[in-house]
C-alpha atoms as a PDB file:
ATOM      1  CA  UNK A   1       0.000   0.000   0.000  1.00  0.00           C
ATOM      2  CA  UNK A   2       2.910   2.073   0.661  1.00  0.00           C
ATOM      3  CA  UNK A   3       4.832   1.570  -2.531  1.00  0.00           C
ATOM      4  CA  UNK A   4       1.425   2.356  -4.513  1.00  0.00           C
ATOM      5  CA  UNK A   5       1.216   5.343  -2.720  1.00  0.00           C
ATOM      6  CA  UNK A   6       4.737   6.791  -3.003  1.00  0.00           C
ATOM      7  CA  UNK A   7       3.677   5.628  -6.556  1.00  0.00           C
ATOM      8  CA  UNK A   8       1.048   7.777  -7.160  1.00  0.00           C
ATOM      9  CA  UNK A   9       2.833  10.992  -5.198  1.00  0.00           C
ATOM     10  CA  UNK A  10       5.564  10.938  -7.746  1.00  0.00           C
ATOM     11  CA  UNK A  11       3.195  10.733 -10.513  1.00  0.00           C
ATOM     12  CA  UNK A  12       1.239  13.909  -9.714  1.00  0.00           C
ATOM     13  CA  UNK A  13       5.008  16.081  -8.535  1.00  0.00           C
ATOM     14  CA  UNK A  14       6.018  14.557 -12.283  1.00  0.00           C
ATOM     15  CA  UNK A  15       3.088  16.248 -13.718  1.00  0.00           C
ATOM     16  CA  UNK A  16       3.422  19.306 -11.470  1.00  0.00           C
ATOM     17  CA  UNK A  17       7.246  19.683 -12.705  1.00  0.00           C
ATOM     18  CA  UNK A  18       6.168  19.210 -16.345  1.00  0.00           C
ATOM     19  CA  UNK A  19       3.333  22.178 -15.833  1.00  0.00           C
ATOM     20  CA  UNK A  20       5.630  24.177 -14.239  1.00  0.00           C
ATOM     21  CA  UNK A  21       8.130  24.089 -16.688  1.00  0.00           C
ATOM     22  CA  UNK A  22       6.082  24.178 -19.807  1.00  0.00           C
ATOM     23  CA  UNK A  23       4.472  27.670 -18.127  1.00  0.00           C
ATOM     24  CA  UNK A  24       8.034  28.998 -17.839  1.00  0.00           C
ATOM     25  CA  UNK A  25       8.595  27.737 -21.744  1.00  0.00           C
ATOM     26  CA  UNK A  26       5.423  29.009 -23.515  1.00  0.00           C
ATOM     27  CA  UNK A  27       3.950  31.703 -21.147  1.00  0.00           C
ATOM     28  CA  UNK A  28       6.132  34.333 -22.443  1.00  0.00           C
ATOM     29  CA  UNK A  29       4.682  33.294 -26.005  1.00  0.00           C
ATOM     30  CA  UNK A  30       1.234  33.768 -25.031  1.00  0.00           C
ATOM     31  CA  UNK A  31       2.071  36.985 -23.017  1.00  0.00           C
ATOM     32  CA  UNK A  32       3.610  38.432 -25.965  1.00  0.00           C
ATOM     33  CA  UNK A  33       1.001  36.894 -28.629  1.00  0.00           C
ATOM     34  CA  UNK A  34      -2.392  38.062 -26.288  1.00  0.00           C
ATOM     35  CA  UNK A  35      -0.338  41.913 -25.425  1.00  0.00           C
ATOM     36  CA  UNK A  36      -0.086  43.005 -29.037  1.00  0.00           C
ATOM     37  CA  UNK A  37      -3.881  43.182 -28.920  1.00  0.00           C
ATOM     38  CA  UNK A  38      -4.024  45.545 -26.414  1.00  0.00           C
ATOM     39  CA  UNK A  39      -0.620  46.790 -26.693  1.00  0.00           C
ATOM     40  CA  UNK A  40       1.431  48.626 -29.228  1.00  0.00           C
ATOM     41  CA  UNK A  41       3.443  46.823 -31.220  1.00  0.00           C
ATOM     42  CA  UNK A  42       6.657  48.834 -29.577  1.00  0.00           C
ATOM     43  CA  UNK A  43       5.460  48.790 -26.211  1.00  0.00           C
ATOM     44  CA  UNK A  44       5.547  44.426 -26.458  1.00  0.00           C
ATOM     45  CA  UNK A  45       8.905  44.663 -28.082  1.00  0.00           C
ATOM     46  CA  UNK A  46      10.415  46.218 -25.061  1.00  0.00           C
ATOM     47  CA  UNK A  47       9.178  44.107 -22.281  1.00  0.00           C
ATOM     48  CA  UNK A  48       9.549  40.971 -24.434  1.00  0.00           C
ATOM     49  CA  UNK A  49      13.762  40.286 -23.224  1.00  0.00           C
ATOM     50  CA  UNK A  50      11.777  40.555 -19.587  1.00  0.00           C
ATOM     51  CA  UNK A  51       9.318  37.897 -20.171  1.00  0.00           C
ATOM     52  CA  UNK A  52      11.667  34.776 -19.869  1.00  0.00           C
ATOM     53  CA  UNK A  53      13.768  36.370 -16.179  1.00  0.00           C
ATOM     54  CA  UNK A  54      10.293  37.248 -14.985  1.00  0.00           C
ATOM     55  CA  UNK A  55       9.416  33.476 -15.120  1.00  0.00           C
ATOM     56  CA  UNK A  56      12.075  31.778 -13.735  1.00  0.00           C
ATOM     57  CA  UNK A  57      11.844  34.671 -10.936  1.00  0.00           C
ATOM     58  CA  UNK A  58       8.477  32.937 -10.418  1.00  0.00           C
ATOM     59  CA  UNK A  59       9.727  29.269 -10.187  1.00  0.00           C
ATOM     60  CA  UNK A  60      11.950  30.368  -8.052  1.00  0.00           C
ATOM     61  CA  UNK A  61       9.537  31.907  -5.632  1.00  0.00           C
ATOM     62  CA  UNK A  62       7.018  28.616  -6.212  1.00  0.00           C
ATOM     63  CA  UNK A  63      10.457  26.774  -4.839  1.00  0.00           C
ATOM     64  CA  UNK A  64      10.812  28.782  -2.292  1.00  0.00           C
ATOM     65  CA  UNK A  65       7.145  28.366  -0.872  1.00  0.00           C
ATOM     66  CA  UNK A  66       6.926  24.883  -1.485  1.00  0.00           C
ATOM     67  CA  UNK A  67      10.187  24.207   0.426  1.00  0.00           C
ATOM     68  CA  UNK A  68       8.914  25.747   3.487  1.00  0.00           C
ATOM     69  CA  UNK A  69       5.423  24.295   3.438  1.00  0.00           C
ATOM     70  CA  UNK A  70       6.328  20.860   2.907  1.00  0.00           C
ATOM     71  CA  UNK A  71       9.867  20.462   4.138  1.00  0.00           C
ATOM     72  CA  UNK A  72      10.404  23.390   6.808  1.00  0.00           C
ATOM     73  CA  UNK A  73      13.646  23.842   7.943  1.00  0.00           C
ATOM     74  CA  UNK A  74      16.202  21.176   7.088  1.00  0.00           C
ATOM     75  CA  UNK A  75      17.947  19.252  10.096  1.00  0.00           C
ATOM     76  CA  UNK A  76      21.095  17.771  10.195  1.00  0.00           C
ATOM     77  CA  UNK A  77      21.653  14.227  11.465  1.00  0.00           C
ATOM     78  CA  UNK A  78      17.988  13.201  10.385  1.00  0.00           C
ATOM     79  CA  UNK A  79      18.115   9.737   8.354  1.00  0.00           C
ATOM     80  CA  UNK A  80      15.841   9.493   5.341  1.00  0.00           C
ATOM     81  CA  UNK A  81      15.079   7.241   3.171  1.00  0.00           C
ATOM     82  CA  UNK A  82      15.050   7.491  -0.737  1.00  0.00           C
ATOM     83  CA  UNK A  83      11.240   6.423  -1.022  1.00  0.00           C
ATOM     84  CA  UNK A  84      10.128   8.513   1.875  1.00  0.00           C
ATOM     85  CA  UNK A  85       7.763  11.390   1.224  1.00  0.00           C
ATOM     86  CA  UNK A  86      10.232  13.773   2.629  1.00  0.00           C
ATOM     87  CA  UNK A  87      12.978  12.776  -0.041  1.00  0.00           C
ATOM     88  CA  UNK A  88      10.490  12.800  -3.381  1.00  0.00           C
ATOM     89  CA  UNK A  89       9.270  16.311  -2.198  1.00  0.00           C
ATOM     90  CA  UNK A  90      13.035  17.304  -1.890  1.00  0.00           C
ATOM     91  CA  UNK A  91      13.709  15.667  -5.229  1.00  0.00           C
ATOM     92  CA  UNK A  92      10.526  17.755  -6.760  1.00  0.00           C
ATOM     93  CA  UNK A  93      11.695  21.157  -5.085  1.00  0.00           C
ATOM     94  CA  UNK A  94      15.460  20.591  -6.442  1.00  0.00           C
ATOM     95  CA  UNK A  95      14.568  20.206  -9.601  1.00  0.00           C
ATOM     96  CA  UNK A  96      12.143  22.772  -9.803  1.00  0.00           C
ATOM     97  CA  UNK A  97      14.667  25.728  -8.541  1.00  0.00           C
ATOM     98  CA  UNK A  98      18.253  24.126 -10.698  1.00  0.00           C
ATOM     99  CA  UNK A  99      17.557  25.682 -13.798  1.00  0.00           C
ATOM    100  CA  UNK A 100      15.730  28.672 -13.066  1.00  0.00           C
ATOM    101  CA  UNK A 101      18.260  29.331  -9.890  1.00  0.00           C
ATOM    102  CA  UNK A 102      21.488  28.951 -12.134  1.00  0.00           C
ATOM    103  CA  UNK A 103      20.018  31.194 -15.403  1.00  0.00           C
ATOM    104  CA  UNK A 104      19.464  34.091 -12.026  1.00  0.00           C
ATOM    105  CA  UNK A 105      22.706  33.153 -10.810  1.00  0.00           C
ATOM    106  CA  UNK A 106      24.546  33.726 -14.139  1.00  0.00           C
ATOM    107  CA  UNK A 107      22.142  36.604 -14.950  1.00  0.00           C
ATOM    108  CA  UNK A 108      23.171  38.322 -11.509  1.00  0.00           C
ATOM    109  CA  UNK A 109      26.361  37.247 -10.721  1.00  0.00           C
ATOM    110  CA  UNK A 110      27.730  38.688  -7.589  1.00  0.00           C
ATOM    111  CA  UNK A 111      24.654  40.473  -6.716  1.00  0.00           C
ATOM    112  CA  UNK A 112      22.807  40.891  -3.684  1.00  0.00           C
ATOM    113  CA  UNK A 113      19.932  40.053  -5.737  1.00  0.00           C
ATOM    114  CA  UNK A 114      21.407  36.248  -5.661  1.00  0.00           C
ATOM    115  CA  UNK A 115      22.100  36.342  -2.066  1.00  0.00           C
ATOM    116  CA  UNK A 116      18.613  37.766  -0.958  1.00  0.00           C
ATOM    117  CA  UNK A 117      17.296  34.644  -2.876  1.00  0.00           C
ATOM    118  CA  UNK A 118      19.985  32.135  -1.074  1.00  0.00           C
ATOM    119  CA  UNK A 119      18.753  34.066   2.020  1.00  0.00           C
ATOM    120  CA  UNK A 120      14.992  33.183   1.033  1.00  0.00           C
ATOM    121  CA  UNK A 121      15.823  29.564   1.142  1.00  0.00           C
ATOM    122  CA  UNK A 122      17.167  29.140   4.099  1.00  0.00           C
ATOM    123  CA  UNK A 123      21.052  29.340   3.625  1.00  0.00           C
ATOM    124  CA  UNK A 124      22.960  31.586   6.045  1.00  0.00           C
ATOM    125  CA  UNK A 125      24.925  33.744   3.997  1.00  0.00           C
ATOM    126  CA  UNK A 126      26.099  37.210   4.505  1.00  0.00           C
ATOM    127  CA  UNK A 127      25.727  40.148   2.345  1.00  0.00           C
ATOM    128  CA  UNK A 128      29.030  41.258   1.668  1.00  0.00           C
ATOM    129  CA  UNK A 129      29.583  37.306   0.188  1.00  0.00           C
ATOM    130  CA  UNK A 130      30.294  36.880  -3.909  1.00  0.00           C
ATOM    131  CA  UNK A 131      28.085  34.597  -5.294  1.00  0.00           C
ATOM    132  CA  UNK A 132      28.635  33.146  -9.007  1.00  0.00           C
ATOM    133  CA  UNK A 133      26.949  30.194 -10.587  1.00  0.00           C
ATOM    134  CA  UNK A 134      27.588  28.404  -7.471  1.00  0.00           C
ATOM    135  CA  UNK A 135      24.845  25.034  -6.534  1.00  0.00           C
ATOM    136  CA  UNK A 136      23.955  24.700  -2.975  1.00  0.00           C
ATOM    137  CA  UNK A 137      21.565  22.239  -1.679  1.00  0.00           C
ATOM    138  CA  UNK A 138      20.107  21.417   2.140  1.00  0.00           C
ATOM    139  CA  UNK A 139      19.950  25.595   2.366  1.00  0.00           C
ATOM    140  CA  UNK A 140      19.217  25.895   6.330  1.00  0.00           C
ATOM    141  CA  UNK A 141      22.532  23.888   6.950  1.00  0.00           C
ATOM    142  CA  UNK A 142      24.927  26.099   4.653  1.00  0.00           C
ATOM    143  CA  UNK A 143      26.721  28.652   6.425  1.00  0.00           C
ATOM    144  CA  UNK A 144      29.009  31.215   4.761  1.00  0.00           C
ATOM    145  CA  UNK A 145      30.980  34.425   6.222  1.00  0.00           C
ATOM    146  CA  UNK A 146      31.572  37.759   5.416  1.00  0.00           C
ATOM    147  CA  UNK A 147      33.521  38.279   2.152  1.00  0.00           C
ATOM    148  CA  UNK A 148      33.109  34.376   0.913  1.00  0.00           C
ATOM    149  CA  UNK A 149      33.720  34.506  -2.784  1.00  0.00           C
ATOM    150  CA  UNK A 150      32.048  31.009  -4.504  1.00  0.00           C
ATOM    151  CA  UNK A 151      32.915  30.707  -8.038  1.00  0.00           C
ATOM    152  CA  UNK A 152      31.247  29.154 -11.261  1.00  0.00           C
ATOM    153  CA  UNK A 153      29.741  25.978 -10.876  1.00  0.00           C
ATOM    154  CA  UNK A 154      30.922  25.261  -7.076  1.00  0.00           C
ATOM    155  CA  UNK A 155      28.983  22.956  -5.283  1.00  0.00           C
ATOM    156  CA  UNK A 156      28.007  23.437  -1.389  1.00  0.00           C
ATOM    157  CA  UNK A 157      26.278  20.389   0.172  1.00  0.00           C
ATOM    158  CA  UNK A 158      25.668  19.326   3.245  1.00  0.00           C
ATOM    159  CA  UNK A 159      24.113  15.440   2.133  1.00  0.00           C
ATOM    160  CA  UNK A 160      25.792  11.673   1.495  1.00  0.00           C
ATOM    161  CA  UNK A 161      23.467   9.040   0.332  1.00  0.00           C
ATOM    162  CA  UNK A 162      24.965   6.288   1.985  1.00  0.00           C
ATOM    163  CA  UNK A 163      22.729   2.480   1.835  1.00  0.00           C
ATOM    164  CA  UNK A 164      19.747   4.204  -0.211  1.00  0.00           C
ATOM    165  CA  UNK A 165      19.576   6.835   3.361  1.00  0.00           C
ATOM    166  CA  UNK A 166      20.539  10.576   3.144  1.00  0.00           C
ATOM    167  CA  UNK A 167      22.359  12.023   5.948  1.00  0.00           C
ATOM    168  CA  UNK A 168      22.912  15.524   6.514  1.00  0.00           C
ATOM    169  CA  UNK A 169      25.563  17.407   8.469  1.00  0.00           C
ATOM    170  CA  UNK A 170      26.490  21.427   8.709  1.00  0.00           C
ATOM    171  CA  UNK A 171      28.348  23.215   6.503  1.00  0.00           C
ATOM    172  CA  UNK A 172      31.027  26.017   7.771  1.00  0.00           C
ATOM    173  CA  UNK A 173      32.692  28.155   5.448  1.00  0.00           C
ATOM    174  CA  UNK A 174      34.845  30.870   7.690  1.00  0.00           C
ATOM    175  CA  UNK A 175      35.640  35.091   6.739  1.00  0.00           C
ATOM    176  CA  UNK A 176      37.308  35.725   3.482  1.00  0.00           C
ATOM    177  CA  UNK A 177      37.547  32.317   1.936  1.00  0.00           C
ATOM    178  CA  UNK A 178      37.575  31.076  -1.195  1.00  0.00           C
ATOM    179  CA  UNK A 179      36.366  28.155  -3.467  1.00  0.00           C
ATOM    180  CA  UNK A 180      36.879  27.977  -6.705  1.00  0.00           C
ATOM    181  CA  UNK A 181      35.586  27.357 -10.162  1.00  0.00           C
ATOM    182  CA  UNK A 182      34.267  23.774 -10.272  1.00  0.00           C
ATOM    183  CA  UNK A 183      34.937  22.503  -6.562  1.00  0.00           C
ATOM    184  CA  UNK A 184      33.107  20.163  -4.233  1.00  0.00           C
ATOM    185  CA  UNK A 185      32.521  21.382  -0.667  1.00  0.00           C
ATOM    186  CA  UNK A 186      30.984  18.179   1.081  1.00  0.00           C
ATOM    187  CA  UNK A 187      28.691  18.223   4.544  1.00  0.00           C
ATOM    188  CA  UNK A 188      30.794  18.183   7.564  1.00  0.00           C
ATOM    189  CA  UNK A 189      33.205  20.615   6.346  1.00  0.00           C
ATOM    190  CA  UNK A 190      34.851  23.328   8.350  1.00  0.00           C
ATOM    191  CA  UNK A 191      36.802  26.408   6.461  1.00  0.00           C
ATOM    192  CA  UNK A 192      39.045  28.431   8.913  1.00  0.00           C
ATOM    193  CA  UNK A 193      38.613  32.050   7.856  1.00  0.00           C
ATOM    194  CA  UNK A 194      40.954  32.988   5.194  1.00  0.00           C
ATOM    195  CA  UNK A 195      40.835  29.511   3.391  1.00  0.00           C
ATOM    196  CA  UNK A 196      41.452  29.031  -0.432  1.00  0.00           C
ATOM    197  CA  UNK A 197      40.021  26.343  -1.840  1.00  0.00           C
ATOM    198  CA  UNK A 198      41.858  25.720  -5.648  1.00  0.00           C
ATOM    199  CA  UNK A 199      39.615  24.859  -8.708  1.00  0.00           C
ATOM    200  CA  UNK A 200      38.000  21.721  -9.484  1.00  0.00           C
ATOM    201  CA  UNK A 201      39.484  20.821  -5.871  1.00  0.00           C
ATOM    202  CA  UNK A 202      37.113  18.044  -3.127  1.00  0.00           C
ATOM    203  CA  UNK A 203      37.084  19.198   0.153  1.00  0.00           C
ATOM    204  CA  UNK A 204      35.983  15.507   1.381  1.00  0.00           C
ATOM    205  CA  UNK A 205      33.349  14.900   4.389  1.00  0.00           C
ATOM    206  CA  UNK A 206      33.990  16.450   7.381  1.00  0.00           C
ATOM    207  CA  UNK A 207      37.401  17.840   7.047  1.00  0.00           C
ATOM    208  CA  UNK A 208      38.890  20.603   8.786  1.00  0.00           C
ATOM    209  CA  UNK A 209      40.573  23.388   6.520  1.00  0.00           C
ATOM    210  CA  UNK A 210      42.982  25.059   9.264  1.00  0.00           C
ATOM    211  CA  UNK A 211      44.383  28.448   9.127  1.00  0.00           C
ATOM    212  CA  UNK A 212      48.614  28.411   9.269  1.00  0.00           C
ATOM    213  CA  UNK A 213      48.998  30.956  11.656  1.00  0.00           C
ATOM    214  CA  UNK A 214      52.644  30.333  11.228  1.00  0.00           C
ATOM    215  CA  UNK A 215      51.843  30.954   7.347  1.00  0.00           C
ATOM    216  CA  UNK A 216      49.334  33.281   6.801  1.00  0.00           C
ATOM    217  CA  UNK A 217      50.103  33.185   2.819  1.00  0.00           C
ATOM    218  CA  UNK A 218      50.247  29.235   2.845  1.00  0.00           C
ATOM    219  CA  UNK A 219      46.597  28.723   3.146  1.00  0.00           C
ATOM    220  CA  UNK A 220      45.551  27.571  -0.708  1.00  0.00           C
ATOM    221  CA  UNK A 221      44.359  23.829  -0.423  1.00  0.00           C
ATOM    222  CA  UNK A 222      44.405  21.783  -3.599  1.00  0.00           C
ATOM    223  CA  UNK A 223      43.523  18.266  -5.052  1.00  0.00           C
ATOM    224  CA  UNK A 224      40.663  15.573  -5.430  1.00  0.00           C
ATOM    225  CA  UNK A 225      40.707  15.266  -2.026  1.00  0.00           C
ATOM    226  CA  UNK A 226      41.831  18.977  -1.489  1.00  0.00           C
ATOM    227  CA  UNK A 227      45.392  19.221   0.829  1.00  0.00           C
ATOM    228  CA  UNK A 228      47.271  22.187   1.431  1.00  0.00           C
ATOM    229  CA  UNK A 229      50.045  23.722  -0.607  1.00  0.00           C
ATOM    230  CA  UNK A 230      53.527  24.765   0.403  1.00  0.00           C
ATOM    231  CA  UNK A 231      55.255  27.941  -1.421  1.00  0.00           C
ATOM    232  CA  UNK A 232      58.255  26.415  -1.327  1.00  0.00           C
ATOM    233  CA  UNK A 233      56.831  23.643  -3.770  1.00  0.00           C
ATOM    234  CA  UNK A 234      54.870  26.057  -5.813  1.00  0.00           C
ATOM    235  CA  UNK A 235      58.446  28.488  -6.436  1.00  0.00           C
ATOM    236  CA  UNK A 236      60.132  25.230  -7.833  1.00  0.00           C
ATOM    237  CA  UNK A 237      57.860  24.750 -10.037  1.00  0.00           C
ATOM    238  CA  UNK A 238      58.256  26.203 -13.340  1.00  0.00           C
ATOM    239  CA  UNK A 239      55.968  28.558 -14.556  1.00  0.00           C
ATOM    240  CA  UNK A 240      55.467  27.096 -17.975  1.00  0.00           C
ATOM    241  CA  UNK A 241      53.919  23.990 -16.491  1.00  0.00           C
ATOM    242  CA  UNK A 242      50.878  25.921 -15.169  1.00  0.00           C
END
């Protein structure tokens, strides 16, 4: 009975997804194809580039109040299962706010605009943070400092799917750090303020970035899984091999 109704749940958030999205498609169409009989011909031509932001901007907000209707705020070290009501409404809500949230993301790079929307779902961000085209699921349990820059397709997550069960476990990224373009910040992880996290670098679960005090400009961590850098290494190198 179970199974049939987990069944029928994913079903109708299938068909909700597929509305959604084919609203966001072809309602600027039918905005623009209804407005030029009431509108001048001009007037439609400049709100048309509008049409499509305007409509993810409204996913986005349908996201936003679905996530805290159905799923509230999200709790670390709460097991769920894969076919549990909580994880296909999760499932529904990410896929409903990717696309829209990464053509806003790209649209207003480094924006407060971006944060304020962050903000809306829950992550704990500051304002004077740099946000790029960065992904970031389980939102409440995300926390990132004052001057945090998070570059192009970064990922922030604070779930493992370990034995068909998602566990979840706080995020900390410190003051002033850094990750870069195409890196992996995984749940558990602590960033010392001042921490530079390379690109495509994997800062693995729950790891501790540290701030050298002894070092202050040997704090740039590196690899799949991310470890720290010495200057001294980096000077022998020779520049042509970067």
């Amino acid at each position: 009975y179970q199974r049939r109704v987990h069944g029928v749940l994913e079903i109708i958030f299938l068909v909700i997804f597929a509305c959604c999205y084919v609203i966001s498609l072809v309602g600027p169409i039918l905005v623009i194809f209804y407005a030029t009989k009431f509108l001048h011909k001009f007037i439609v031509l400049a709100i048309s580039p509008f049409l499509f932001p305007i409509m993810q901007l409204i996913l986005i907000l349908i996201t936003t109040l679905l996530k805290w209707c159905f799923l509230g705020k999200i709790k670390q070290d709460k097991a769920h299962h894969h076919a549990s009501i909580h994880m296909i409404f999760m499932n529904l809500i990410y896929h409903l706010y990717q696309p829209p949230m990464k053509y806003i993301s790209h649209l207003c790079q480094g924006t407060w605009f971006v944060i304020a929307i962050w903000r809306a779902l829950g992550v704990n961000i500051k304002w004077s943070a740099y946000v790029g085209g960065v992904h970031i699921t389980d939102w409440d349990l995300i926390n990132i400092g004052e001057g945090v820059v998070l570059e192009d397709d970064s990922v922030v997550q604070a779930h493992t799917a370990e034995n068909m069960v998602m566990r979840r476990t706080e995020v900390k990224i410190g003051d002033r750090c850094c990750v870069g373009v195409g890196s992996v910040v995984l749940p558990g992880v602590v960033m010392d303020d001042g921490i530079q996290l390379g690109d495509l670098s994997l800062a693995m679960r729950g790891e501790y970035f540290r701030f050298q005090q002894d070092a202050p400009n040997n704090n740039l961590w590196e690899g799949s899984p991310a470890s720290i850098q010495s200057q001294e290494i980096l000077k022998q190198v020779p520049s042509e091999q970067f």
